[in-house]
Protein backbone atom coordinates (compact mmCIF):
# COMPACT_ATOMS: atom_id res chain seq x y z
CA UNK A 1 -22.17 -16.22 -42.35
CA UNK A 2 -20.42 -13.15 -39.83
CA UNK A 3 -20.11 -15.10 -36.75
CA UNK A 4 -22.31 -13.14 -33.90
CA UNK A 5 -20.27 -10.34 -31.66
CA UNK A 6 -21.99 -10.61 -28.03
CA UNK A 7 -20.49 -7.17 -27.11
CA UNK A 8 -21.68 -6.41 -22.90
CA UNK A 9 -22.18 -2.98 -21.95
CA UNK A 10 -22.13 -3.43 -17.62
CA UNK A 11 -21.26 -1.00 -15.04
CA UNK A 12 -23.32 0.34 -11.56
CA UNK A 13 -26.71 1.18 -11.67
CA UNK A 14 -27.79 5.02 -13.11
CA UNK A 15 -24.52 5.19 -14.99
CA UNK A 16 -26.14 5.59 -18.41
CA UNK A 17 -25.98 1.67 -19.90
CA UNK A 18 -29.46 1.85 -20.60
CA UNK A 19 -29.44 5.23 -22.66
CA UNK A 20 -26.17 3.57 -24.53
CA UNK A 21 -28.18 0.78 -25.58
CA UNK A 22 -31.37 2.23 -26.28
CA UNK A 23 -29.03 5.00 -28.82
CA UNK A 24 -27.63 1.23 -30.16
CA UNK A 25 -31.26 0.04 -30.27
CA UNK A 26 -31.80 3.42 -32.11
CA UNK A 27 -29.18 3.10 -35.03
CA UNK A 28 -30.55 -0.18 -36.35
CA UNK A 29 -28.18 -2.69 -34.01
CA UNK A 30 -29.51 -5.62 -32.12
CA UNK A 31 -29.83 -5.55 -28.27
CA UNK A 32 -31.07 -7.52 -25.19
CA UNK A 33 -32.56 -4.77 -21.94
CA UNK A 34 -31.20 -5.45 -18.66
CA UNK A 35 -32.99 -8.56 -16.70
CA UNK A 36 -33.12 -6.99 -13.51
CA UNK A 37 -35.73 -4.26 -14.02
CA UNK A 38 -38.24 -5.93 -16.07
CA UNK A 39 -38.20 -8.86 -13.41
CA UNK A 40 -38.39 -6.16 -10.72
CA UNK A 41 -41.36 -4.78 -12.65
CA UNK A 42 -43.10 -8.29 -13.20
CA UNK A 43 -42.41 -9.51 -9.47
CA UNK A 44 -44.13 -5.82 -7.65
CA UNK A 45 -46.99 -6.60 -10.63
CA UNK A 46 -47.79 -9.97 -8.85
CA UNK A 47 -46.39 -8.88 -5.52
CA UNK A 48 -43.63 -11.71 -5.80
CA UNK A 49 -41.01 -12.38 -4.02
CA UNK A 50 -38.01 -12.17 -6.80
CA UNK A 51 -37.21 -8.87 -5.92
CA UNK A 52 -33.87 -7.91 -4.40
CA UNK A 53 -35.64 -6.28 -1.37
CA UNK A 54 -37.41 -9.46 -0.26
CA UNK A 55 -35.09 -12.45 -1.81
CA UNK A 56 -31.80 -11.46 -3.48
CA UNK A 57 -30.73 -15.20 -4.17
CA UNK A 58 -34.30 -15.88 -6.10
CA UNK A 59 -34.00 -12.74 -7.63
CA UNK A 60 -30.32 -13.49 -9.06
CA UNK A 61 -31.54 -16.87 -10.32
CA UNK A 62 -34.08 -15.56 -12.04
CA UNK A 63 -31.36 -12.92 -13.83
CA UNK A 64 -29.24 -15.44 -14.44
CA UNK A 65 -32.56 -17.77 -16.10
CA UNK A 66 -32.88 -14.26 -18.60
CA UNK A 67 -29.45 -13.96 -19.45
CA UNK A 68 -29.12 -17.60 -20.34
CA UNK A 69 -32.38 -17.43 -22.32
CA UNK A 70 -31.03 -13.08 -24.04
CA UNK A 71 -27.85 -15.00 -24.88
CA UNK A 72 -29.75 -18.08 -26.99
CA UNK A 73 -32.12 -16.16 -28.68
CA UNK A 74 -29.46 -14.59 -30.71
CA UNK A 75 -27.83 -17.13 -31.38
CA UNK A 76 -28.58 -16.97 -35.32
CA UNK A 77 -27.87 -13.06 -35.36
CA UNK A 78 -25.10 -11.78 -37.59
CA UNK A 79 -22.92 -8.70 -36.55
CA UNK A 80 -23.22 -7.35 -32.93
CA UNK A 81 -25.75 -7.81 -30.58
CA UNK A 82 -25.28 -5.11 -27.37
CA UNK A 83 -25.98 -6.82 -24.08
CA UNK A 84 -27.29 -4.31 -21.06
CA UNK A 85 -25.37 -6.85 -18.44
CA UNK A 86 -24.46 -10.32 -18.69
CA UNK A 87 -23.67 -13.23 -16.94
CA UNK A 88 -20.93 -12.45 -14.72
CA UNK A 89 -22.94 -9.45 -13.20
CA UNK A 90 -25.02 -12.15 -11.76
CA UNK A 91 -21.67 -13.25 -10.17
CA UNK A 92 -21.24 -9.43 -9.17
CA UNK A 93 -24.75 -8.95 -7.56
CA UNK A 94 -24.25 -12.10 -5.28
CA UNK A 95 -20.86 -10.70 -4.11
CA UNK A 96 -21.75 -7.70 -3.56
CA UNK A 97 -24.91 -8.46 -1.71
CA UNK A 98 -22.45 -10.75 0.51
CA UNK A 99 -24.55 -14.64 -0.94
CA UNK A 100 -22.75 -17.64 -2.25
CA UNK A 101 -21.96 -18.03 -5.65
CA UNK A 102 -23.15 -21.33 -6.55
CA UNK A 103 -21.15 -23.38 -9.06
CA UNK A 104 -24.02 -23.59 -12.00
CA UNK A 105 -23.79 -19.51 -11.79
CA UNK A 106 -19.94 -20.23 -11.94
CA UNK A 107 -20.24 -22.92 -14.94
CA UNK A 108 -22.99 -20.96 -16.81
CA UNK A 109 -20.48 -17.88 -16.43
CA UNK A 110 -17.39 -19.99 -17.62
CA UNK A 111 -19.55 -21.58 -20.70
CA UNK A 112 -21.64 -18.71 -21.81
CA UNK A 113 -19.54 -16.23 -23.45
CA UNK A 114 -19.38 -12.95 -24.59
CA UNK A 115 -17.14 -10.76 -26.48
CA UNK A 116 -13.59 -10.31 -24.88
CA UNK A 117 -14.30 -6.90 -24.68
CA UNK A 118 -16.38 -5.39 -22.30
CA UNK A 119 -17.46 -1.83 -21.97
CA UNK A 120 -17.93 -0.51 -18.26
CA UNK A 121 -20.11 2.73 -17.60
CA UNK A 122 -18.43 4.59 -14.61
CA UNK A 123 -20.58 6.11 -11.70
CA UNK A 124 -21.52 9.17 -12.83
CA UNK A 125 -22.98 11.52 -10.03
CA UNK A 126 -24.48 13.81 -12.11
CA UNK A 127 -27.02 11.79 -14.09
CA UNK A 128 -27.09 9.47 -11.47
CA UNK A 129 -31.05 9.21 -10.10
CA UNK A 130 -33.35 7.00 -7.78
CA UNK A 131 -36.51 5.37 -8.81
CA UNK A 132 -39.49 2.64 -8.37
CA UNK A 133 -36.92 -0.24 -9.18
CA UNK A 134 -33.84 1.63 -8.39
CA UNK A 135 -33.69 2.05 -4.93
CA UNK A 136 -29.85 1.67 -4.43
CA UNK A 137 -27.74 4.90 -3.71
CA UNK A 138 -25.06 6.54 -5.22
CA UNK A 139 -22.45 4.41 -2.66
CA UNK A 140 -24.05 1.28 -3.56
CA UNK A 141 -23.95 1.95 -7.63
CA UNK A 142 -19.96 2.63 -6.93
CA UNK A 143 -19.97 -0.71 -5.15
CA UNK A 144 -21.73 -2.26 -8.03
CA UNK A 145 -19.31 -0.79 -10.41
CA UNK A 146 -16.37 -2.05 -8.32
CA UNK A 147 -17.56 -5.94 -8.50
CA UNK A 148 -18.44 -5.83 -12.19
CA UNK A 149 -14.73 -4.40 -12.21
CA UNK A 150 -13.49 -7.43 -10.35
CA UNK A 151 -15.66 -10.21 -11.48
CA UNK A 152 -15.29 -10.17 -15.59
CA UNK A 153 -11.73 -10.05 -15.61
CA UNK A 154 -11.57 -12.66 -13.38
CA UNK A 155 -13.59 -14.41 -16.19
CA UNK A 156 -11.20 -13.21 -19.03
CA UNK A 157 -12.95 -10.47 -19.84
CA UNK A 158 -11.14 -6.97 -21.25
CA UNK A 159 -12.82 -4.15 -19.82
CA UNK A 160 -13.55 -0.54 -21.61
CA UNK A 161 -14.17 2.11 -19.61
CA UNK A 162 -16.64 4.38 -21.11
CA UNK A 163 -16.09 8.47 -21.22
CA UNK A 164 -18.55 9.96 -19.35
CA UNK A 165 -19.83 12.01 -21.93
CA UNK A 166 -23.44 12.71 -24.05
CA UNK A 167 -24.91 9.92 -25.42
CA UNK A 168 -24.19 10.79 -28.98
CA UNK A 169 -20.43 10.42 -28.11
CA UNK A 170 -20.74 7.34 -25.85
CA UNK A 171 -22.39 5.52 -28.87
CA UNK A 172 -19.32 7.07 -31.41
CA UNK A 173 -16.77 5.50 -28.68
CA UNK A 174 -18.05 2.26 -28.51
CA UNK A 175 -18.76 1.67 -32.34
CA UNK A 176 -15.25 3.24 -32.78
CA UNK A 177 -13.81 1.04 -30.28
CA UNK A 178 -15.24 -2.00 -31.69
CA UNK A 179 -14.58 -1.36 -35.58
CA UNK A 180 -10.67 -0.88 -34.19
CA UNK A 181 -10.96 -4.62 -33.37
């Protein structure tokens, strides 16, 4: 059996992950959406309070709770399964929004791996847009990029910088990038 390739896609928000793994989604590979926006979209649905506007350390628990639970479920998969975020971007949101880190994030980070390789979508002005559950700005998607820049190396993680470029080639790149390995 081909062991499973956990392969993250991360970056700041509006920088084209999604699209990237929605083209992967597209071409017949496995993949795992992003926690934060379908827990955004439950919590406004009940009018919780897991949402980064009203409790930012409830609402990273409850990423962190999805990731765990994206990374098991594919734990039988063969070949690559494309992550939008992992772990350590759990790490990234606390720092950035200036919260503790507290050590199970830290542990579940150090035991829960991914790939080595990690690809990191750039802020990217142009396609860059606002809407119901993204509300952060162009300066705070930079700042996002810059602490998932800092935090998965600091985990051992190799980071790829993605071309900011169509789709199309984007998906080439990274399927070119990882066949090279």
């Amino acid at each position: 059996m081909t062991k499973t390739r956990r392969i993250v896609v991360t970056g700041g928000p509006g920088s084209g992950k999604t699209s990237l793994i929605e083209a992967l989604a597209a071409t017949g590979h496995t993949t795992s959406p992003e926690a934060g926006r379908a827990i955004i979209r439950r919590q406004q649905a009940i009018d919780g309070e897991a949402l980064p506007w009203r409790d930012r350390a409830l609402f990273a628990e409850l990423m962190l709770d999805h990731e765990l639970e994206a990374h098991a479920r594919v734990e039988e998969a063969t070949g690559s399964v494309f992550f939008d975020r992992g772990i350590p971007d759990v790490i990234g949101y606390l720092t950035l929004c200036g919260l503790p880190v507290p050590p199970h994030v830290e542990r579940a980070a150090q035991q829960v791996r991914y790939d080595r390789r990690v690809f990191i979508a750039p802020v990217w002005p142009e396609i860059f847009e606002q809407d119901a559950e993204r509300r952060q700005d162009l300066d705070e998607a930079q700042q996002t990029f810059d602490a998932m820049a800092e935090v998965y190396p600091r985990f051992g993680y190799d980071l790829i910088e993605l071309p900011k470029a169509p789709v199309a080639e984007r998906l080439a790149f990274v399927l070119e990038m990882l066949r090279a390995s």
